[in-house]
PDB file of N, CA and C in Angstrom:
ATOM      1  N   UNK A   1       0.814  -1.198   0.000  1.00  0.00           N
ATOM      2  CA  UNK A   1       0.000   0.000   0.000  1.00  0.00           C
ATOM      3  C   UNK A   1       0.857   1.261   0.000  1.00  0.00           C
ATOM      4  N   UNK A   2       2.276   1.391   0.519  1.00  0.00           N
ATOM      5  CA  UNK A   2       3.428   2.388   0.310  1.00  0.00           C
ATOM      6  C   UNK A   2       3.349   2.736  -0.748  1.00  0.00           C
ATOM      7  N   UNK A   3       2.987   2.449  -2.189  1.00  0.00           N
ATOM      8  CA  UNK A   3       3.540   2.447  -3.436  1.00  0.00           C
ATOM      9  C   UNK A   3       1.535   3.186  -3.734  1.00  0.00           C
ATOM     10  N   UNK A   4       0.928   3.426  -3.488  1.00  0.00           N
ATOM     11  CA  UNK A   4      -0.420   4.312  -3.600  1.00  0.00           C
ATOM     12  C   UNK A   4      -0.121   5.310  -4.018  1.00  0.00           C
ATOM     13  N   UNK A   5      -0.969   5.526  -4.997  1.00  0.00           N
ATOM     14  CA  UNK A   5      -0.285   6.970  -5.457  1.00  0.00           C
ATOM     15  C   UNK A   5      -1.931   7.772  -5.028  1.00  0.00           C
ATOM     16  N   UNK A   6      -1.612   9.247  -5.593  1.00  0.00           N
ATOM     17  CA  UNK A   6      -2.914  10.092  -4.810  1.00  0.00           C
ATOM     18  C   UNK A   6      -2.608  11.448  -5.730  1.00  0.00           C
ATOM     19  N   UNK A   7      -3.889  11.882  -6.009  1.00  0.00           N
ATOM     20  CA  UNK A   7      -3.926  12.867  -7.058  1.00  0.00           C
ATOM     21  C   UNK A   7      -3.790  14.154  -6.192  1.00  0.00           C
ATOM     22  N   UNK A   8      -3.026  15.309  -6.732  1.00  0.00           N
ATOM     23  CA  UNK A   8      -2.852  16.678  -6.176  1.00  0.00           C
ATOM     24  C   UNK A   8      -2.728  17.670  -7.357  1.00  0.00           C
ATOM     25  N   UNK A   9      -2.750  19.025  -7.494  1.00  0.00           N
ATOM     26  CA  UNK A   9      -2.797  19.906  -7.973  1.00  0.00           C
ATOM     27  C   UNK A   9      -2.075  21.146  -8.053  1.00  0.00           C
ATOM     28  N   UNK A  10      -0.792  21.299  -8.552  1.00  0.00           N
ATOM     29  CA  UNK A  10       0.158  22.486  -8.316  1.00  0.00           C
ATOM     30  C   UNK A  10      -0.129  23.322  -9.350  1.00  0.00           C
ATOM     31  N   UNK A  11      -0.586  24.814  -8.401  1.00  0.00           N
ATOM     32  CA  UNK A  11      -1.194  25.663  -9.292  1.00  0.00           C
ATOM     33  C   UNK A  11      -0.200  27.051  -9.024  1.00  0.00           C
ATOM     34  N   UNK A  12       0.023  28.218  -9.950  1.00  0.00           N
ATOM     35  CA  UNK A  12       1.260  28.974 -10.376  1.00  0.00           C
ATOM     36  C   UNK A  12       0.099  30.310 -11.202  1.00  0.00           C
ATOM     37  N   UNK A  13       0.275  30.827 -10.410  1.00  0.00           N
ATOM     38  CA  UNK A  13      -0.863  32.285 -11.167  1.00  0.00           C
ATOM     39  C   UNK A  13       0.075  33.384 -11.800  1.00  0.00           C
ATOM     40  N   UNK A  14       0.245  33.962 -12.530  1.00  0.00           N
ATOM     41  CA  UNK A  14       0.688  35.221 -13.134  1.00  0.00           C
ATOM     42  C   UNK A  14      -0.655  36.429 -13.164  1.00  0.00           C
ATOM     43  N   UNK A  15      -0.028  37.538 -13.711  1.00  0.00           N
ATOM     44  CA  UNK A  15      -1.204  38.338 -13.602  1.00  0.00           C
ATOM     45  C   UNK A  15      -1.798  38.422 -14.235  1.00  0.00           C
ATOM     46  N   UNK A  16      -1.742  37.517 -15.925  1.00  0.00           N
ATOM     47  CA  UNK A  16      -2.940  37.672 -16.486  1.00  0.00           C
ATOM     48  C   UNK A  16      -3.531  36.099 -16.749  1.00  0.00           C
ATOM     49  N   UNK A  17      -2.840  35.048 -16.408  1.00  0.00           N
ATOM     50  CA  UNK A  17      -3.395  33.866 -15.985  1.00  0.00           C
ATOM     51  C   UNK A  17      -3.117  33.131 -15.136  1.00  0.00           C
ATOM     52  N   UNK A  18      -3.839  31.768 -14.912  1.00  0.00           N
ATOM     53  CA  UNK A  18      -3.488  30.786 -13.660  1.00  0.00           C
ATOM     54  C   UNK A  18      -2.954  29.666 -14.333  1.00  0.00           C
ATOM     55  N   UNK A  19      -2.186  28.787 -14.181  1.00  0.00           N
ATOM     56  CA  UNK A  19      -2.125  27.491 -14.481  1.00  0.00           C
ATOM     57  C   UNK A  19      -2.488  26.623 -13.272  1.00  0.00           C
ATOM     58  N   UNK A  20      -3.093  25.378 -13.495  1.00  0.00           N
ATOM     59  CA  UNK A  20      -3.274  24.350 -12.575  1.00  0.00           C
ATOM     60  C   UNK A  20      -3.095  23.376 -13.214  1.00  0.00           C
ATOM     61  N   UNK A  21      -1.998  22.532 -12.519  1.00  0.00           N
ATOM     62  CA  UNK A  21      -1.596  20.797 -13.489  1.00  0.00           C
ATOM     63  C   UNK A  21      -1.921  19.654 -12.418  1.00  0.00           C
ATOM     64  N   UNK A  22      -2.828  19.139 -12.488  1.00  0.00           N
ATOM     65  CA  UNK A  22      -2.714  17.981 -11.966  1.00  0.00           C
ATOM     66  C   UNK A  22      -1.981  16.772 -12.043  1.00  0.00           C
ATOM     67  N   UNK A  23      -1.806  16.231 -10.783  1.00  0.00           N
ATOM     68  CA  UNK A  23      -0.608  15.243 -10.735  1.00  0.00           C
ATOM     69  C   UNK A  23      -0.477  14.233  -9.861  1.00  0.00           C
ATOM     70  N   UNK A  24       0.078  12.736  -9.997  1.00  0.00           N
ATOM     71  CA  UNK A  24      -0.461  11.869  -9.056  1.00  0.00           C
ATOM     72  C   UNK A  24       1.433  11.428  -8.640  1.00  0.00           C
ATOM     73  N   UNK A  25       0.946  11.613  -7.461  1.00  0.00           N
ATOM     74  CA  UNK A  25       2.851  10.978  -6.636  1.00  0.00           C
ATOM     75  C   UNK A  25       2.413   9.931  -5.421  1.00  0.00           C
ATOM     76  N   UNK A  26       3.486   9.445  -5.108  1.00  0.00           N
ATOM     77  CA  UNK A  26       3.233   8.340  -4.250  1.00  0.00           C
ATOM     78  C   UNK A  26       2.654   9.134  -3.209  1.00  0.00           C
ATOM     79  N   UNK A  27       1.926   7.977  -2.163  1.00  0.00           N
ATOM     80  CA  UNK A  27       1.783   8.666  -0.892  1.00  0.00           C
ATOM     81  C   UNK A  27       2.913   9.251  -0.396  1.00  0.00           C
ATOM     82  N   UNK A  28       2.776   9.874   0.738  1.00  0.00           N
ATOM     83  CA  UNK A  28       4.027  10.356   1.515  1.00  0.00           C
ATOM     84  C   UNK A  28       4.342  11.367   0.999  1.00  0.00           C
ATOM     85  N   UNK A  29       4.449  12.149  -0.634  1.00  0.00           N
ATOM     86  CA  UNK A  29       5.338  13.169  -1.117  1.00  0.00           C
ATOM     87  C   UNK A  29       5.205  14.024  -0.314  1.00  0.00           C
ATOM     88  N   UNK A  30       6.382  14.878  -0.832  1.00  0.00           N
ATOM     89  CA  UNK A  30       6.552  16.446  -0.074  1.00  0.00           C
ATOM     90  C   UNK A  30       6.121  17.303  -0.797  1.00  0.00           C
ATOM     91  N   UNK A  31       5.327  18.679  -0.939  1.00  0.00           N
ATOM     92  CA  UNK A  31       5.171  19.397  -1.614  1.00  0.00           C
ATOM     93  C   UNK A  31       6.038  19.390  -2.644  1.00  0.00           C
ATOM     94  N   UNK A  32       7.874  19.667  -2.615  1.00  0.00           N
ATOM     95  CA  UNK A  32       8.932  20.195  -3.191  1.00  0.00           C
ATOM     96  C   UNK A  32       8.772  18.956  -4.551  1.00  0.00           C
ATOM     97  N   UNK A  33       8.283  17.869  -4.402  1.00  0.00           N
ATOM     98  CA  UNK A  33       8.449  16.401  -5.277  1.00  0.00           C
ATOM     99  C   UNK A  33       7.449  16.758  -6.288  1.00  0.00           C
ATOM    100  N   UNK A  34       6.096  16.995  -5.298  1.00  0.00           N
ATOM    101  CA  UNK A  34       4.830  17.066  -6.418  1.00  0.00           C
ATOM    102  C   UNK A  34       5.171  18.217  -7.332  1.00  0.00           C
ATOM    103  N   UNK A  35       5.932  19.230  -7.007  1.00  0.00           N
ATOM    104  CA  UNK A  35       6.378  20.245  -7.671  1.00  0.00           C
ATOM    105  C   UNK A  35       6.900  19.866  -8.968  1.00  0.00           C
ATOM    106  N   UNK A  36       8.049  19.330  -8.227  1.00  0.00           N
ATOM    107  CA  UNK A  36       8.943  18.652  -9.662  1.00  0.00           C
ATOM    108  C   UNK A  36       7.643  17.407 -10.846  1.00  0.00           C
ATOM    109  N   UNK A  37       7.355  16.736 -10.349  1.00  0.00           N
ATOM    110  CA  UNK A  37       6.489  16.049 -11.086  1.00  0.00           C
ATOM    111  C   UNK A  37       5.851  16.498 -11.566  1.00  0.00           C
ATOM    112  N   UNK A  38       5.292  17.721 -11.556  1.00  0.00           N
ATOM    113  CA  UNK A  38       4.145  18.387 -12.307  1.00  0.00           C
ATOM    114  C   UNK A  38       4.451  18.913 -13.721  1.00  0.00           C
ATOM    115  N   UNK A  39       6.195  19.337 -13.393  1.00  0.00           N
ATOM    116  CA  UNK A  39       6.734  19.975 -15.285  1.00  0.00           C
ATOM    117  C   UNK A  39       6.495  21.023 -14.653  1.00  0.00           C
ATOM    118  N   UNK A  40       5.990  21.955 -13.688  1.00  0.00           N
ATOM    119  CA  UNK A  40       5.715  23.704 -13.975  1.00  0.00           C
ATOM    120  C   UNK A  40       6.803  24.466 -14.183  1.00  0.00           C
ATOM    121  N   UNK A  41       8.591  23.880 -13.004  1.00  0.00           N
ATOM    122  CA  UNK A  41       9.501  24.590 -12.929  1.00  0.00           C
ATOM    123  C   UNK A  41      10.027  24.054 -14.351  1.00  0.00           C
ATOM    124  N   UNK A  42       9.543  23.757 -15.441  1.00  0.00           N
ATOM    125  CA  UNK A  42      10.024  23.895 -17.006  1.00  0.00           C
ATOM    126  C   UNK A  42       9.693  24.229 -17.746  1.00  0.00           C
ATOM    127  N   UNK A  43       7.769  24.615 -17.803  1.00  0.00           N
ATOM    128  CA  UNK A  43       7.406  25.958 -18.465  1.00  0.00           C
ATOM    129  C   UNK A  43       7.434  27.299 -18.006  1.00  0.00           C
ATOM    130  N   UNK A  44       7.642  27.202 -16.307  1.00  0.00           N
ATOM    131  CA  UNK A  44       7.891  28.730 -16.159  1.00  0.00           C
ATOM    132  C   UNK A  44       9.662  28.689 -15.331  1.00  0.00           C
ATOM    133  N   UNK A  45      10.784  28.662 -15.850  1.00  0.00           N
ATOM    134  CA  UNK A  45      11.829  28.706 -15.568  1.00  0.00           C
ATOM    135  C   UNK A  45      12.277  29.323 -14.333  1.00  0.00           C
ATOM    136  N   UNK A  46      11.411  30.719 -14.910  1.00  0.00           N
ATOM    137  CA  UNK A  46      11.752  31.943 -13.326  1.00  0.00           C
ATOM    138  C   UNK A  46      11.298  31.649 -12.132  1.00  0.00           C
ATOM    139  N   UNK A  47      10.808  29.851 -11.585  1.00  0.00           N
ATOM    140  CA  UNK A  47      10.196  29.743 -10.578  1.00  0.00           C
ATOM    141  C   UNK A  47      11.034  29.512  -9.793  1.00  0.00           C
ATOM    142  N   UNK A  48      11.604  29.957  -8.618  1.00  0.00           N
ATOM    143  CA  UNK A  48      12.893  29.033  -7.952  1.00  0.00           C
ATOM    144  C   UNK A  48      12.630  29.078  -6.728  1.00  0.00           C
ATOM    145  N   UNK A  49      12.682  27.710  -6.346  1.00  0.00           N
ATOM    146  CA  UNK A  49      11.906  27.375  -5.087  1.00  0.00           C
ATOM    147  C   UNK A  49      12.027  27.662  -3.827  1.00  0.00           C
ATOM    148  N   UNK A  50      13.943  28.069  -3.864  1.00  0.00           N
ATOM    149  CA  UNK A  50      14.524  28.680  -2.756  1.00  0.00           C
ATOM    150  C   UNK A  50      14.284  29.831  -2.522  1.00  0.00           C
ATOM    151  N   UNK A  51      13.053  30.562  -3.607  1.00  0.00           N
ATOM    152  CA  UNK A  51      12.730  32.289  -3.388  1.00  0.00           C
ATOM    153  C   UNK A  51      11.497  31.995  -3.047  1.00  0.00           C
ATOM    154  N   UNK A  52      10.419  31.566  -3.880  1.00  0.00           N
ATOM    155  CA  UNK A  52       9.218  31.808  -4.079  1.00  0.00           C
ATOM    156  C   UNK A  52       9.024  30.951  -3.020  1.00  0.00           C
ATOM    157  N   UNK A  53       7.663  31.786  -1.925  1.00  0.00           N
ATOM    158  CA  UNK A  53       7.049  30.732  -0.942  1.00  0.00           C
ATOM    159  C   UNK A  53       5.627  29.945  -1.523  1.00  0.00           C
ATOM    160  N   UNK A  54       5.854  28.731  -0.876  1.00  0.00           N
ATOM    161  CA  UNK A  54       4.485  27.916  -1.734  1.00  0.00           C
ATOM    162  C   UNK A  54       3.604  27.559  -0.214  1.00  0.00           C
ATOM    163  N   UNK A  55       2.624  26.819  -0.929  1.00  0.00           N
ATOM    164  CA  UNK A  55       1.663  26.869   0.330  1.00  0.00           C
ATOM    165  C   UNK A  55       0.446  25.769  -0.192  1.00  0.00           C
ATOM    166  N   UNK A  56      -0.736  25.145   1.129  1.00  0.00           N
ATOM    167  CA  UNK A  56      -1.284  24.593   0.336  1.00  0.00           C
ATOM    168  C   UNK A  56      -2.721  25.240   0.946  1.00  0.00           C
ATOM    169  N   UNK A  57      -3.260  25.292  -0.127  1.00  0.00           N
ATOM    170  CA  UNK A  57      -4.759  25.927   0.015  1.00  0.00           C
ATOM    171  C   UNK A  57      -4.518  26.893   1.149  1.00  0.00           C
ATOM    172  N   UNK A  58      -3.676  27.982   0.090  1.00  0.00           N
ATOM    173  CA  UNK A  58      -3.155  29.615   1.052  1.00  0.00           C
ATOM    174  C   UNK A  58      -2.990  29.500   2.042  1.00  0.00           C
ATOM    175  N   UNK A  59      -2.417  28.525   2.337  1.00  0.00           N
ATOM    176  CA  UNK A  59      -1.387  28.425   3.897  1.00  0.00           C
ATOM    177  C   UNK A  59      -0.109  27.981   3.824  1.00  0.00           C
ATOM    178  N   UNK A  60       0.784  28.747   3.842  1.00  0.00           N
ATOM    179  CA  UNK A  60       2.032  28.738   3.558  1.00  0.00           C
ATOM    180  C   UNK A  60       3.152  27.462   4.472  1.00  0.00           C
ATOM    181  N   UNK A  61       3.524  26.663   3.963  1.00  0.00           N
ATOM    182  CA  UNK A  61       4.011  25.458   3.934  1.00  0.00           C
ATOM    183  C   UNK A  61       5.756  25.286   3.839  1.00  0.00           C
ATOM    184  N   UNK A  62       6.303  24.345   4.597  1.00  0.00           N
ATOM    185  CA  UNK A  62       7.586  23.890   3.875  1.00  0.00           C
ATOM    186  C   UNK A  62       7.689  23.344   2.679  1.00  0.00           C
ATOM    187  N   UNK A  63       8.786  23.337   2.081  1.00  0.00           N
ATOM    188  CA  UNK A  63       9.257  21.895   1.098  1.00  0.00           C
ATOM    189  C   UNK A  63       8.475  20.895   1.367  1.00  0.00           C
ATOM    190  N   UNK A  64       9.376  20.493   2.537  1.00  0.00           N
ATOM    191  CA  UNK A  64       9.011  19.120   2.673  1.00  0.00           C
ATOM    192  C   UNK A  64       7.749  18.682   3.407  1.00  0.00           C
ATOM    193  N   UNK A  65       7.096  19.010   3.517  1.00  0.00           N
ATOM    194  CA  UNK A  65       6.123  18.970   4.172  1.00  0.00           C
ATOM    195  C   UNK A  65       4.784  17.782   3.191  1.00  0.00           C
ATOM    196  N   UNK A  66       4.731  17.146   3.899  1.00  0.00           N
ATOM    197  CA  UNK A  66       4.062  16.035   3.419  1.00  0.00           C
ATOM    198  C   UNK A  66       2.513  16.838   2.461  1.00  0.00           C
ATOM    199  N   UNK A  67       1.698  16.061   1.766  1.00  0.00           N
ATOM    200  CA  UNK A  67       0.436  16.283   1.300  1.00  0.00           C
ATOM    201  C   UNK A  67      -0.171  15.099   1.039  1.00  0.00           C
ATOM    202  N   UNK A  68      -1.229  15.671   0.822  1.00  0.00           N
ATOM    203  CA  UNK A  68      -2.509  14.821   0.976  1.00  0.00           C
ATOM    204  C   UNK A  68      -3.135  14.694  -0.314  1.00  0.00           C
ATOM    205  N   UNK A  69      -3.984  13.585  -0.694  1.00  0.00           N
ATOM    206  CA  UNK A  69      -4.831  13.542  -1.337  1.00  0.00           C
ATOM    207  C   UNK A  69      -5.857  14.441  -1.766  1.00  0.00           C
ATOM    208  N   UNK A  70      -5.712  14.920  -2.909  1.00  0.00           N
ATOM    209  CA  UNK A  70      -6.814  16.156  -3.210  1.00  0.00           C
ATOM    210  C   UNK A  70      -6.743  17.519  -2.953  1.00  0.00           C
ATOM    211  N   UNK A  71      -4.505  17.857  -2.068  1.00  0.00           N
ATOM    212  CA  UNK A  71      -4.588  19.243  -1.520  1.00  0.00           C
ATOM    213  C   UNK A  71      -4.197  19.942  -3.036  1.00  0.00           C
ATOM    214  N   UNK A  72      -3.577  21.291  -3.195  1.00  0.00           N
ATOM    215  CA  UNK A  72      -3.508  22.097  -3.775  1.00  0.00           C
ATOM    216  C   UNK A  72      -2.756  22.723  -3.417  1.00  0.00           C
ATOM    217  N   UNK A  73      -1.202  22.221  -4.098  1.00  0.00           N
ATOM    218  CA  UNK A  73       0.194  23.091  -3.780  1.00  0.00           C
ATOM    219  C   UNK A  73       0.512  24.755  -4.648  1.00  0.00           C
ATOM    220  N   UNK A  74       0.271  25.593  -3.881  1.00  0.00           N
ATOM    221  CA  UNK A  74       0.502  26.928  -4.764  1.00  0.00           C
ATOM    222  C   UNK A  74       1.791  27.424  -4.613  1.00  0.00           C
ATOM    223  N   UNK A  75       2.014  27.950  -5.879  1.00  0.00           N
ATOM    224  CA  UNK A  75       3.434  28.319  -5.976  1.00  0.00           C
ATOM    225  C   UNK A  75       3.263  30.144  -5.612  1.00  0.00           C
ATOM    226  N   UNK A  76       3.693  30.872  -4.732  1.00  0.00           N
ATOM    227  CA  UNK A  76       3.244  32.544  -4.857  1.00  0.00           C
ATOM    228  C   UNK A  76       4.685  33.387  -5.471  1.00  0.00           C
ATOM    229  N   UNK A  77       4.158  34.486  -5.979  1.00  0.00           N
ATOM    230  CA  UNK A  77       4.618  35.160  -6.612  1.00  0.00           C
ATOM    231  C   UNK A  77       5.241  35.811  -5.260  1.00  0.00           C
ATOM    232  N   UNK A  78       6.391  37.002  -5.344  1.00  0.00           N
ATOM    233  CA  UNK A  78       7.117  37.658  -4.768  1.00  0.00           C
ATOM    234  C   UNK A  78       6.162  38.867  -4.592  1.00  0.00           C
ATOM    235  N   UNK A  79       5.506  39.411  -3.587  1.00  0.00           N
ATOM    236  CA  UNK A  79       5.052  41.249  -4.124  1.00  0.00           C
ATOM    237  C   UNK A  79       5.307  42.149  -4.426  1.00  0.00           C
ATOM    238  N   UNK A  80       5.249  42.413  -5.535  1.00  0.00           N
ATOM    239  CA  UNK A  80       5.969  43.815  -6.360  1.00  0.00           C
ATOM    240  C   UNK A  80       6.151  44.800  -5.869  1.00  0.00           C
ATOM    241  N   UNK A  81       4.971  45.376  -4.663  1.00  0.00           N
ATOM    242  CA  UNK A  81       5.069  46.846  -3.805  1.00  0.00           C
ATOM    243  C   UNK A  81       4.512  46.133  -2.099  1.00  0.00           C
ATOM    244  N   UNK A  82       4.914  46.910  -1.028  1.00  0.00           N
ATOM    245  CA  UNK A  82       4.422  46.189   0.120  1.00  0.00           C
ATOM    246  C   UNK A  82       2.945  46.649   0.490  1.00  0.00           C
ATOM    247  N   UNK A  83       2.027  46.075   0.381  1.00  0.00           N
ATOM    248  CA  UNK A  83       0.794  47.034   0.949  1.00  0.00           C
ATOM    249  C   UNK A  83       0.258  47.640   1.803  1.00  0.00           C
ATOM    250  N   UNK A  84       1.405  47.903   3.157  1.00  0.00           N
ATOM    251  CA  UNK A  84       1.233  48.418   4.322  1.00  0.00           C
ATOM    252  C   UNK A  84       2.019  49.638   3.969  1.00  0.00           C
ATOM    253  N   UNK A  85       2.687  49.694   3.098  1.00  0.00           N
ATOM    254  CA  UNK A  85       3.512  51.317   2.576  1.00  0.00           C
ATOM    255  C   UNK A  85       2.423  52.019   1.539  1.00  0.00           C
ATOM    256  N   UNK A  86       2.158  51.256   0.485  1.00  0.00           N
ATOM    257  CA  UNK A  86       1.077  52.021  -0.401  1.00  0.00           C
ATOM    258  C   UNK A  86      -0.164  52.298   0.359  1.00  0.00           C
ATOM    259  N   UNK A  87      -1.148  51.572   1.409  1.00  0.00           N
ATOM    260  CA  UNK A  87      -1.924  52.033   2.297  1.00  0.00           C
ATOM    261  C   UNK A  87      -1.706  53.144   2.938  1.00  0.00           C
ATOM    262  N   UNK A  88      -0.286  53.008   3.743  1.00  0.00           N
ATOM    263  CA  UNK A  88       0.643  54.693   4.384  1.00  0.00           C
ATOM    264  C   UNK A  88       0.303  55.728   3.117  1.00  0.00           C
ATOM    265  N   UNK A  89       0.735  55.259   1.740  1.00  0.00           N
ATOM    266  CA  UNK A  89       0.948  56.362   1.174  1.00  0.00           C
ATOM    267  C   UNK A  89      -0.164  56.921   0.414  1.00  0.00           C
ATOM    268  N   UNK A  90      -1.375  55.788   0.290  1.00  0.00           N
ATOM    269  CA  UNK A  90      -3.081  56.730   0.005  1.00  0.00           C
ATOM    270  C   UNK A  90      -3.329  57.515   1.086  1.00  0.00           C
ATOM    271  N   UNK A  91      -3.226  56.788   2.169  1.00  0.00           N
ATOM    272  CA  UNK A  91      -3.720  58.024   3.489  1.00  0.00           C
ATOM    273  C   UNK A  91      -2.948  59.176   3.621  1.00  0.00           C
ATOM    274  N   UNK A  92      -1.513  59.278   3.300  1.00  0.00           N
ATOM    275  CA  UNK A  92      -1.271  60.198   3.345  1.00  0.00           C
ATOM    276  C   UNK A  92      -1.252  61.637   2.167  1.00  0.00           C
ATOM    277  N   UNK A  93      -1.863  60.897   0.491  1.00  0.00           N
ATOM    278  CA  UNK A  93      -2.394  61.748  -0.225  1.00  0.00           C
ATOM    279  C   UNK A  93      -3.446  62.733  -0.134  1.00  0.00           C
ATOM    280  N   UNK A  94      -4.454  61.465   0.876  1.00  0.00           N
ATOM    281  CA  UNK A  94      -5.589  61.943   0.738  1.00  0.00           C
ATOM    282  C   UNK A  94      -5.871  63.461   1.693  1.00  0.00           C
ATOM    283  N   UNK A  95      -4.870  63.512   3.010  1.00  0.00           N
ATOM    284  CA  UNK A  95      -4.572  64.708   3.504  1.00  0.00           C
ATOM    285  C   UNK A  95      -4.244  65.805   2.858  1.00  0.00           C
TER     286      UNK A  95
END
C-alpha cells in the first residue's frame, strides 16, 4: 500500500493567468516532489523554489512537508510593492 499513489494539484498564477496541473505521486510526497512532477519549474523557468514561498490551500508550507490527497500546492509570486507602505501612502495623499 506504500507504493499508492494520490492525485494533487500544483497551481502557479501570473497576472494575467493561472495554471493548474494535476498530478499523481506516491503517498508520503513532499510538496517540493509534487512540484517537480508536475513539469511547472520547465514551463515557467523563473520559478525558484529557494525564493518563491508555496503553500497549500493559502497556507504557507515547507518543502518538505508532506500532502494529501486532493490538496492544492501553490506556488506565490514575490510582491511587487508592500501594501502596508502604499496604504501609508493613500492616506497620506488623501490629507
Amino acid at each position: 500500500m506504500d507504493d499508492a499513489l494520490i492525485t494533487v494539484e500544483v497551481a502557479y498564477a501570473l497576472s494575467d493567468n493561472q495554471l493548474i496541473i494535476p498530478v499523481q505521486v506516491p503517498q508520503q510526497s513532499s510538496i517540493e516532489a509534487a512540484i517537480h512532477a508536475s513539469g511547472i519549474l520547465q514551463k515557467f523557468p523563473e520559478i525558484d523554489l529557494n525564493m518563491h514561498k508555496v503553500g497549500v490551500f493559502g497556507k504557507i508550507a515547507k518543502l518538505n512537508a508532506h500532502i494529501r490527497h486532493l490538496d492544492r500546492i501553490e506556488i506565490y509570486r514575490p510582491l511587487i510593492a508592500d501594501p502596508k507602505a502604499l496604504r501609508r501612502k493613500r492616506a497620506t495623499d488623501k490629507k
